[in-house]
N, C-alpha and C. Protein backbone atom coordinates (compact mmCIF):
# COMPACT_ATOMS: atom_id res chain seq x y z
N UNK A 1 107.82 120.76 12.52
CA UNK A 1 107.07 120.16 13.61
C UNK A 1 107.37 118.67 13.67
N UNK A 2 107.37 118.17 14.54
CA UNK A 2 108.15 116.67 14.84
C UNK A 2 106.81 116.02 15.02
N UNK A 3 106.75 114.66 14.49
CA UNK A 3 105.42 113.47 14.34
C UNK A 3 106.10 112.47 14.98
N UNK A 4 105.72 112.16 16.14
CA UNK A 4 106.23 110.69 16.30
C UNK A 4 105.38 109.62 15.37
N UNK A 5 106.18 108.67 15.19
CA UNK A 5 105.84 107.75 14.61
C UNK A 5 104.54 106.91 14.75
N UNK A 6 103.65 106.34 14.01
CA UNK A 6 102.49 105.81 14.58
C UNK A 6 102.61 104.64 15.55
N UNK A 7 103.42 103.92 15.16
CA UNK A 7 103.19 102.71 16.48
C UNK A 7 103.95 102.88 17.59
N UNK A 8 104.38 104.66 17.61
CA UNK A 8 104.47 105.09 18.62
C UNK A 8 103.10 105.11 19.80
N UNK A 9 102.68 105.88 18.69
CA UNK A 9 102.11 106.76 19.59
C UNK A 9 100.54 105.56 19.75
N UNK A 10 100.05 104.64 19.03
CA UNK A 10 99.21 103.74 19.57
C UNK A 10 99.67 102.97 20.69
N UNK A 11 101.34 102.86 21.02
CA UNK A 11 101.48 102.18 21.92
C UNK A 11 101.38 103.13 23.33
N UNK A 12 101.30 104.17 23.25
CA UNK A 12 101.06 105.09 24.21
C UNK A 12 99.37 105.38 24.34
N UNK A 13 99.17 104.71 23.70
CA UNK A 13 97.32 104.57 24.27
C UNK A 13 96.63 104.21 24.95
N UNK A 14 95.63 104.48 25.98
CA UNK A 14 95.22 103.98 26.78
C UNK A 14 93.98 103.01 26.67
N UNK A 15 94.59 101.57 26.59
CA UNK A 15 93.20 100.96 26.18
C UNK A 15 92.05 100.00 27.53
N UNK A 16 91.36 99.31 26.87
CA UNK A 16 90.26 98.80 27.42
C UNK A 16 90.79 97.50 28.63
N UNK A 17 90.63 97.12 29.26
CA UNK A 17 91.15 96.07 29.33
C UNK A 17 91.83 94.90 28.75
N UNK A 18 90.05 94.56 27.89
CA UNK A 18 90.30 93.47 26.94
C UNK A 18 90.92 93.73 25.73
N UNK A 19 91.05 95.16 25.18
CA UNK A 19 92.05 95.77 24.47
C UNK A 19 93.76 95.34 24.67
N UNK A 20 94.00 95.90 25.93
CA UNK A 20 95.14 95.73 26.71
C UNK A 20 95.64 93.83 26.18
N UNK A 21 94.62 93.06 26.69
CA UNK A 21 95.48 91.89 26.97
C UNK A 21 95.22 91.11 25.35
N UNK A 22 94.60 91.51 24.57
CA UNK A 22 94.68 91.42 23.40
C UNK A 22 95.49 91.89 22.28
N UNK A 23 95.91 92.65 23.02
CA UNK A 23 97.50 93.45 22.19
C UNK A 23 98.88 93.25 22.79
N UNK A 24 98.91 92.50 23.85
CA UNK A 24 99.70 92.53 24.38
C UNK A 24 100.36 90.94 24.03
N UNK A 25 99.12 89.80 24.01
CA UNK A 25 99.03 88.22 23.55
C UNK A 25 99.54 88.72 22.23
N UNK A 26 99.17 89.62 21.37
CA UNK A 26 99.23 89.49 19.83
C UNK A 26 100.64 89.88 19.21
N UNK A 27 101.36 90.94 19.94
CA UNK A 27 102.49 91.48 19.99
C UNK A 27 103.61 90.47 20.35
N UNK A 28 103.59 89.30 21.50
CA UNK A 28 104.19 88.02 21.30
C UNK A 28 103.85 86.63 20.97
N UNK A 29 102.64 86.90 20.24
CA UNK A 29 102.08 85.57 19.36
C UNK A 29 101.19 84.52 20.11
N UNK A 30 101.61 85.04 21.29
CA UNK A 30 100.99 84.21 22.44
C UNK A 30 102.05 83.48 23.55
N UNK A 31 102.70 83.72 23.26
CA UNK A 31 103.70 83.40 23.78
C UNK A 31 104.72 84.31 24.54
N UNK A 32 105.10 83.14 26.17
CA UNK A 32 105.91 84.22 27.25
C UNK A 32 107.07 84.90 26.70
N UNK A 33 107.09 86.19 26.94
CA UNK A 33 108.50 86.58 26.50
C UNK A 33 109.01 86.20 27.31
N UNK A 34 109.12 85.80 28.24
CA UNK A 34 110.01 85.42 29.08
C UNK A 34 110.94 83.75 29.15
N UNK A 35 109.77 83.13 28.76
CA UNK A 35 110.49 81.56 28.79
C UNK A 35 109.87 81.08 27.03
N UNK A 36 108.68 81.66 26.20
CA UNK A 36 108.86 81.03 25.32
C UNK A 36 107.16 79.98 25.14
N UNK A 37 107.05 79.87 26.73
CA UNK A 37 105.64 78.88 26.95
C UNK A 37 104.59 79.57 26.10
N UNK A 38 103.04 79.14 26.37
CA UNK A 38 102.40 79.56 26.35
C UNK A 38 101.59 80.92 26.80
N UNK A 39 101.34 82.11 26.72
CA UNK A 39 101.37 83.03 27.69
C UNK A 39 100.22 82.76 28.13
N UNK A 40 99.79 83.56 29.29
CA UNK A 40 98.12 83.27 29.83
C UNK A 40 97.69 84.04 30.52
N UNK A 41 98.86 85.16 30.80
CA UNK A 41 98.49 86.69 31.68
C UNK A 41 98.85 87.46 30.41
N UNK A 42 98.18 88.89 30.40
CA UNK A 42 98.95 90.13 30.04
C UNK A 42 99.40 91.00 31.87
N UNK A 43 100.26 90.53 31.89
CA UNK A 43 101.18 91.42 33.24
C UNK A 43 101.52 92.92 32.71
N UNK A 44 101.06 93.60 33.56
CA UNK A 44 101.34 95.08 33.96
C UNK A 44 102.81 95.54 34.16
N UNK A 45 103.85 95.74 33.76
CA UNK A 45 105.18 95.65 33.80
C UNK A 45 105.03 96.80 34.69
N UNK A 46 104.79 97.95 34.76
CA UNK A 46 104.25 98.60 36.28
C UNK A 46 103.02 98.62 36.47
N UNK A 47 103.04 98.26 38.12
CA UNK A 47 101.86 97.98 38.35
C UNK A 47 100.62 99.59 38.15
N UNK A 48 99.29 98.44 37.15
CA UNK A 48 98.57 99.41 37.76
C UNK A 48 97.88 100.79 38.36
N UNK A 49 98.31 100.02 39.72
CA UNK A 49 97.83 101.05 40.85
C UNK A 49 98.82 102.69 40.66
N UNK A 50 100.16 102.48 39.97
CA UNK A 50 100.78 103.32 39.69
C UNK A 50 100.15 104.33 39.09
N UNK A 51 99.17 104.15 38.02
CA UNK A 51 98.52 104.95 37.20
C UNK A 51 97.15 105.47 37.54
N UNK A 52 96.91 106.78 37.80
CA UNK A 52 95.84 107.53 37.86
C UNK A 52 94.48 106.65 36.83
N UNK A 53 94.91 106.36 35.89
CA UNK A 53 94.29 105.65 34.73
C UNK A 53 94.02 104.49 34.69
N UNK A 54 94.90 103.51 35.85
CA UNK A 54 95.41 102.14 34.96
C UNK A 54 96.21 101.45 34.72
N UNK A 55 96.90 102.19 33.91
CA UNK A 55 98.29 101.87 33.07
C UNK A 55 97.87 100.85 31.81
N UNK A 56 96.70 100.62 31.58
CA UNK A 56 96.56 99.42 30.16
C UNK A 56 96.94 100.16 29.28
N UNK A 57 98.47 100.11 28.54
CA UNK A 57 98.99 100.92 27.81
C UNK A 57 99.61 99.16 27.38
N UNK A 58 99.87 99.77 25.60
CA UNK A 58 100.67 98.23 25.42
C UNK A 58 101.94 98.18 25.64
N UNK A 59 102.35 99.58 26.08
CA UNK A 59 104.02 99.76 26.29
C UNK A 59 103.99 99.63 27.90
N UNK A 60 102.97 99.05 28.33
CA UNK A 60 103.56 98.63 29.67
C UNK A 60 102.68 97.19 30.38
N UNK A 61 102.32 96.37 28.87
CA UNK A 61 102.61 95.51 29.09
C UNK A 61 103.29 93.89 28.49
N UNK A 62 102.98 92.99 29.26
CA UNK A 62 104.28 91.94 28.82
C UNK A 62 103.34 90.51 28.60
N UNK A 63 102.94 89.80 27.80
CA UNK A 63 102.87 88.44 28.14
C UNK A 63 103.57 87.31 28.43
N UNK A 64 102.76 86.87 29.44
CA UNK A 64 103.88 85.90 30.47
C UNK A 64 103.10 84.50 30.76
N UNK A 65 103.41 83.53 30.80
CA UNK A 65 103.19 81.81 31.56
C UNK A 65 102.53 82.55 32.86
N UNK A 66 102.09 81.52 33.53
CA UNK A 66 101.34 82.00 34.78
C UNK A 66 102.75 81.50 36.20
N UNK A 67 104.16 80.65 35.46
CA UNK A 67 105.23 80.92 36.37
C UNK A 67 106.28 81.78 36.51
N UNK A 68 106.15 82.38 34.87
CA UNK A 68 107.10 83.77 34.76
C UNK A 68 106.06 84.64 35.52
N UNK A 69 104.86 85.00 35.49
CA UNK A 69 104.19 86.12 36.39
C UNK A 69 104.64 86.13 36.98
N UNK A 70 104.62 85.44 38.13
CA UNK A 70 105.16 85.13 39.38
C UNK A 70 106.43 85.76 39.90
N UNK A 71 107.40 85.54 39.17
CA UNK A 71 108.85 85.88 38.70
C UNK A 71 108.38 87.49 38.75
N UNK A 72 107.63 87.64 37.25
CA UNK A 72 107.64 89.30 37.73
C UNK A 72 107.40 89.86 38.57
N UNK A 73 105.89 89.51 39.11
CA UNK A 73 105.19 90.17 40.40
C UNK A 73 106.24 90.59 41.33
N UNK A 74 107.19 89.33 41.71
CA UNK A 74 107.65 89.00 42.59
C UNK A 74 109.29 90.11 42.62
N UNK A 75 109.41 90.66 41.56
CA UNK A 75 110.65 91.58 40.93
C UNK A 75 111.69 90.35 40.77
N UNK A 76 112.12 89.32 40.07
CA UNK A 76 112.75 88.58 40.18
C UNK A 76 113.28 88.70 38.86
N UNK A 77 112.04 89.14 38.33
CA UNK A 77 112.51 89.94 36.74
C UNK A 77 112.23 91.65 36.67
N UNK A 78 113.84 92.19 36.14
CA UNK A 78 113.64 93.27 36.00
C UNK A 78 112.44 93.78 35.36
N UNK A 79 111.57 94.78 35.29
CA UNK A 79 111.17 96.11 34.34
C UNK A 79 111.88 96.59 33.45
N UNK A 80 113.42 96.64 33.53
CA UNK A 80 113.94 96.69 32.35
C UNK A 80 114.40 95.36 31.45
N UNK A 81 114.63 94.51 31.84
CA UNK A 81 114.85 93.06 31.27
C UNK A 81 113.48 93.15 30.71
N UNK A 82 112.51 92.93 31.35
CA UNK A 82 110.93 92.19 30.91
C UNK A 82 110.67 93.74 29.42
N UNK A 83 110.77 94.89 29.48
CA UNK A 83 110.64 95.77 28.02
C UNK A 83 111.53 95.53 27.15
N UNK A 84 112.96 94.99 27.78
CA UNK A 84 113.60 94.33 26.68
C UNK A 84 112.96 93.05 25.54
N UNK A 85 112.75 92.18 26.17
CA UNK A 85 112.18 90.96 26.00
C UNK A 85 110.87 91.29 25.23
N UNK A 86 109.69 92.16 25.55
CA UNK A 86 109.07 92.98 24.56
C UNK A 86 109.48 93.66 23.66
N UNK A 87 110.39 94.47 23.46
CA UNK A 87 111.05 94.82 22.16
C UNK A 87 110.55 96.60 22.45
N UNK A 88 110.04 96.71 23.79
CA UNK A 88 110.15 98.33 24.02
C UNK A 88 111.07 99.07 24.41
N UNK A 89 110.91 100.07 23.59
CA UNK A 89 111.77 100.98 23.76
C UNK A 89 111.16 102.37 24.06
N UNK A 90 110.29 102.87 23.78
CA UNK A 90 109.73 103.57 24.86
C UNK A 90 108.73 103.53 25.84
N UNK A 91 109.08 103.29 26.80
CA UNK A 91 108.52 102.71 28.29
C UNK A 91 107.17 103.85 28.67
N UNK A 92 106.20 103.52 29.08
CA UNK A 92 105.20 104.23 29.75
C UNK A 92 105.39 104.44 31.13
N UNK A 93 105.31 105.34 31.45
CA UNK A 93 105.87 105.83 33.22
C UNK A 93 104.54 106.95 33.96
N UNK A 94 104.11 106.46 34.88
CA UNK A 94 103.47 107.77 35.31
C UNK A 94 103.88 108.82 35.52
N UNK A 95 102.95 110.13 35.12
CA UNK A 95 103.48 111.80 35.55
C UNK A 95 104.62 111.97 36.10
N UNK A 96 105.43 112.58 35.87
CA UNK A 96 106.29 112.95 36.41
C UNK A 96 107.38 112.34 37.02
N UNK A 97 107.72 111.01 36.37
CA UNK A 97 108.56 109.85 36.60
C UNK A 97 109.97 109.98 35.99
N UNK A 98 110.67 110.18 36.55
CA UNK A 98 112.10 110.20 35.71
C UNK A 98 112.48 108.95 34.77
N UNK A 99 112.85 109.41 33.45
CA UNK A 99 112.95 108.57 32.55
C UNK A 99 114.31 107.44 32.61
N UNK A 100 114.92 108.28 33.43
CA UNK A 100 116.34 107.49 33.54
C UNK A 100 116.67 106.62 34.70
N UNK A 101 115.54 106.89 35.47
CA UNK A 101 115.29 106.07 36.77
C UNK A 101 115.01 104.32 36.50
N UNK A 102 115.64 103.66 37.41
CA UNK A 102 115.05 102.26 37.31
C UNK A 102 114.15 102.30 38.61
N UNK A 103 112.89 101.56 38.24
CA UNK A 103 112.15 101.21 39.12
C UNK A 103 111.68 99.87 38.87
N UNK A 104 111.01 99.58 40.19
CA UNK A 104 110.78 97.36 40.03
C UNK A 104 109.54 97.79 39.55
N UNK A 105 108.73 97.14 39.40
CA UNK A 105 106.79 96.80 39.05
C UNK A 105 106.14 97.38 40.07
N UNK A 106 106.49 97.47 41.15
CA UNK A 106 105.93 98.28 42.64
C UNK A 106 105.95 99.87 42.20
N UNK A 107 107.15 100.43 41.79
CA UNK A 107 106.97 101.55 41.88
C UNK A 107 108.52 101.92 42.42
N UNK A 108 109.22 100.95 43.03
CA UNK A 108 110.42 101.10 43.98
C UNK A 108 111.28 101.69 43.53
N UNK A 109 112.23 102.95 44.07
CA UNK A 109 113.51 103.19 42.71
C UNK A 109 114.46 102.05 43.06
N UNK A 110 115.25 101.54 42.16
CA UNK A 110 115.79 100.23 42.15
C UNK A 110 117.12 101.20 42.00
N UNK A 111 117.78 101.02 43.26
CA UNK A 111 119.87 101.91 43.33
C UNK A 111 120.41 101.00 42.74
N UNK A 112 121.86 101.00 41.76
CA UNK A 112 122.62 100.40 41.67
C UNK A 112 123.01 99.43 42.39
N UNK A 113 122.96 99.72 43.56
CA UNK A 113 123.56 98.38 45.31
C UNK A 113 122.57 97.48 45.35
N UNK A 114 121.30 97.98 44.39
CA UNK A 114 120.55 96.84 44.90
C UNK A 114 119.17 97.01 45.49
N UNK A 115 119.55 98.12 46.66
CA UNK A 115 118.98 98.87 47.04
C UNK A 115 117.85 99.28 46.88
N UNK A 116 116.78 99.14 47.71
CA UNK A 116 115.30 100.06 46.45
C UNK A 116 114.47 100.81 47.79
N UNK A 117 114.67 102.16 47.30
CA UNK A 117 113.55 103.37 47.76
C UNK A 117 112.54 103.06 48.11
N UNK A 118 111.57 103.39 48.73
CA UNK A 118 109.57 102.78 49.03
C UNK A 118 109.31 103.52 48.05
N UNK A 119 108.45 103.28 47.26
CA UNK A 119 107.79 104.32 46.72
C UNK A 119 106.86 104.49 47.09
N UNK A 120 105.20 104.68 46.09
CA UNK A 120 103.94 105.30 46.29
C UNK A 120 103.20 104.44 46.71
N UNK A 121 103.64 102.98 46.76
CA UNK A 121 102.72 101.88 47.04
C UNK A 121 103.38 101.55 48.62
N UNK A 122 103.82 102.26 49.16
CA UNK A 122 104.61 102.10 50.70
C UNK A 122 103.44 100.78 51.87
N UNK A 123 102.39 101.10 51.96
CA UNK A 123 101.95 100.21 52.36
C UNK A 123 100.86 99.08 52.08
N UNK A 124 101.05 98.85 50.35
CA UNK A 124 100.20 98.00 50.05
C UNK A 124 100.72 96.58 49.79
N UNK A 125 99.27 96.02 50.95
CA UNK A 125 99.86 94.62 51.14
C UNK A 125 100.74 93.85 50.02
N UNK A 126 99.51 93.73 48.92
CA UNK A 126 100.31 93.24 47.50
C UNK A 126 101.85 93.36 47.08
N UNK A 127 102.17 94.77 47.25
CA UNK A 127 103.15 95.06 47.19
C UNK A 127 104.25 94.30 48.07
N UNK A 128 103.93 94.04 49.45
CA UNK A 128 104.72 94.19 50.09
C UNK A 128 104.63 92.01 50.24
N UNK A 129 103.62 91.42 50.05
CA UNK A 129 103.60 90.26 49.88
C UNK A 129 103.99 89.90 48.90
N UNK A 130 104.14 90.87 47.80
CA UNK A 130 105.36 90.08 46.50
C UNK A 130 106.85 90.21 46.88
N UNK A 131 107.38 91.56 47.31
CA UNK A 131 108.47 91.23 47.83
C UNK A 131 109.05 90.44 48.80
N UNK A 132 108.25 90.04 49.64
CA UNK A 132 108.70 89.51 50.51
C UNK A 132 108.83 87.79 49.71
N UNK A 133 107.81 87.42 49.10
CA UNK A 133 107.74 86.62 47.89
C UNK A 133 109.24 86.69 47.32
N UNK A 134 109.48 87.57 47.19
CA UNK A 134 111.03 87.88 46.03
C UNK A 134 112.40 87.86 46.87
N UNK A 135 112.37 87.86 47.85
CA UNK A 135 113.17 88.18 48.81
C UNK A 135 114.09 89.94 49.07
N UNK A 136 113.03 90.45 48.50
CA UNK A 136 113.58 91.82 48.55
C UNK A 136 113.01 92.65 49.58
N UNK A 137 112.01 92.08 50.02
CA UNK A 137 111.69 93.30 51.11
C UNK A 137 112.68 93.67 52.33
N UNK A 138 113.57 93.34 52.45
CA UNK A 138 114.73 93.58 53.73
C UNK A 138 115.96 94.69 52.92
N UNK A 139 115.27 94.72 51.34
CA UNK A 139 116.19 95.75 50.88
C UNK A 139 115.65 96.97 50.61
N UNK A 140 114.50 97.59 51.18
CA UNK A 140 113.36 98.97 50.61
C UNK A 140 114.29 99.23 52.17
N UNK A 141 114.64 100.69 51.47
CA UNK A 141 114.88 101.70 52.18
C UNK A 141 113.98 102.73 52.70
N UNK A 142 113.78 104.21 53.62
CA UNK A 142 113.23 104.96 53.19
C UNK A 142 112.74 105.49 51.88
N UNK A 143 112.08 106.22 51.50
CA UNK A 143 111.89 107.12 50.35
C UNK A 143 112.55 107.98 49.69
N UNK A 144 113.32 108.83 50.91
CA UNK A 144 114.31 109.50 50.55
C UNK A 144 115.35 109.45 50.74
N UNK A 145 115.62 107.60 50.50
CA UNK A 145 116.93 107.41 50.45
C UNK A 145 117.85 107.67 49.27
N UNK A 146 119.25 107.40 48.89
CA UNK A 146 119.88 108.12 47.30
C UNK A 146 121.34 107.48 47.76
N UNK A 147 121.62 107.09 46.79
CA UNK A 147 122.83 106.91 46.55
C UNK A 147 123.58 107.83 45.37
């Protein structure tokens, strides 16, 4: 019978909020993975709204400066760059999410070209005021677009 490992499987836990951003500060010392600053968010590396639950999992999230947020919100930093930079390696994904798929923080499938699918968040403002923030919204395709 196969055991995953324990700090597996706590990182696949669903915690409290203040759980969440307390494990998430503690896991990079306090500090942005991204630039190194001070951190001062725990950012949702997918958003949220993605999750039936939530998503306050510590494998999906990142501490960040309040100008790397920005950066993320904004997809300016990958989802896969930003779990790098955390040191994850197994990613939390909602139900039924393909593991091999890239997607931005929205939810978007992110194509090779660049390219990114709508996903489940198709018309939420947030969503759609970070990309446009990022300069990506002129690149969401349909849904069932594919390369």
């Amino acid at each position: 019978m196969y055991s995953a490992p324990l700090f597996w499987i706590f990182a696949m836990t669903l915690l409290t909020r203040i759980e969440f951003a307390q494990q998430v500060f503690a896991r990079s010392a306090h500090k942005c993975v991204w630039c190194g600053q001070v951190a001062v968010d725990a950012h949702h590396i997918l958003e949220r709204k993605l999750f039936a639950d939530g998503g306050y999992y510590l494998n999906n999230g990142a501490a960040v400066c309040a100008a790397c947020h920005l950066l993320c919100e904004f997809t300016l930093v990958s989802v896969e760059d930003l779990r790098a930079r955390c040191g994850i390696v197994h990613p939390v994904l909602p139900p039924a999410w393909k593991a091999n798929a890239c997607f931005d923080k929205w939810g978007n499938r992110v194509w090779p070209s660049g390219l990114r699918s709508v996903g489940p968040l198709e018309n939420d403002t947030g969503m759609r005021r970070a990309l446009a923030q990022g300069g990506f919204l002129g690149v969401l395709m349909p849904t069932d677009y594919t390369e």
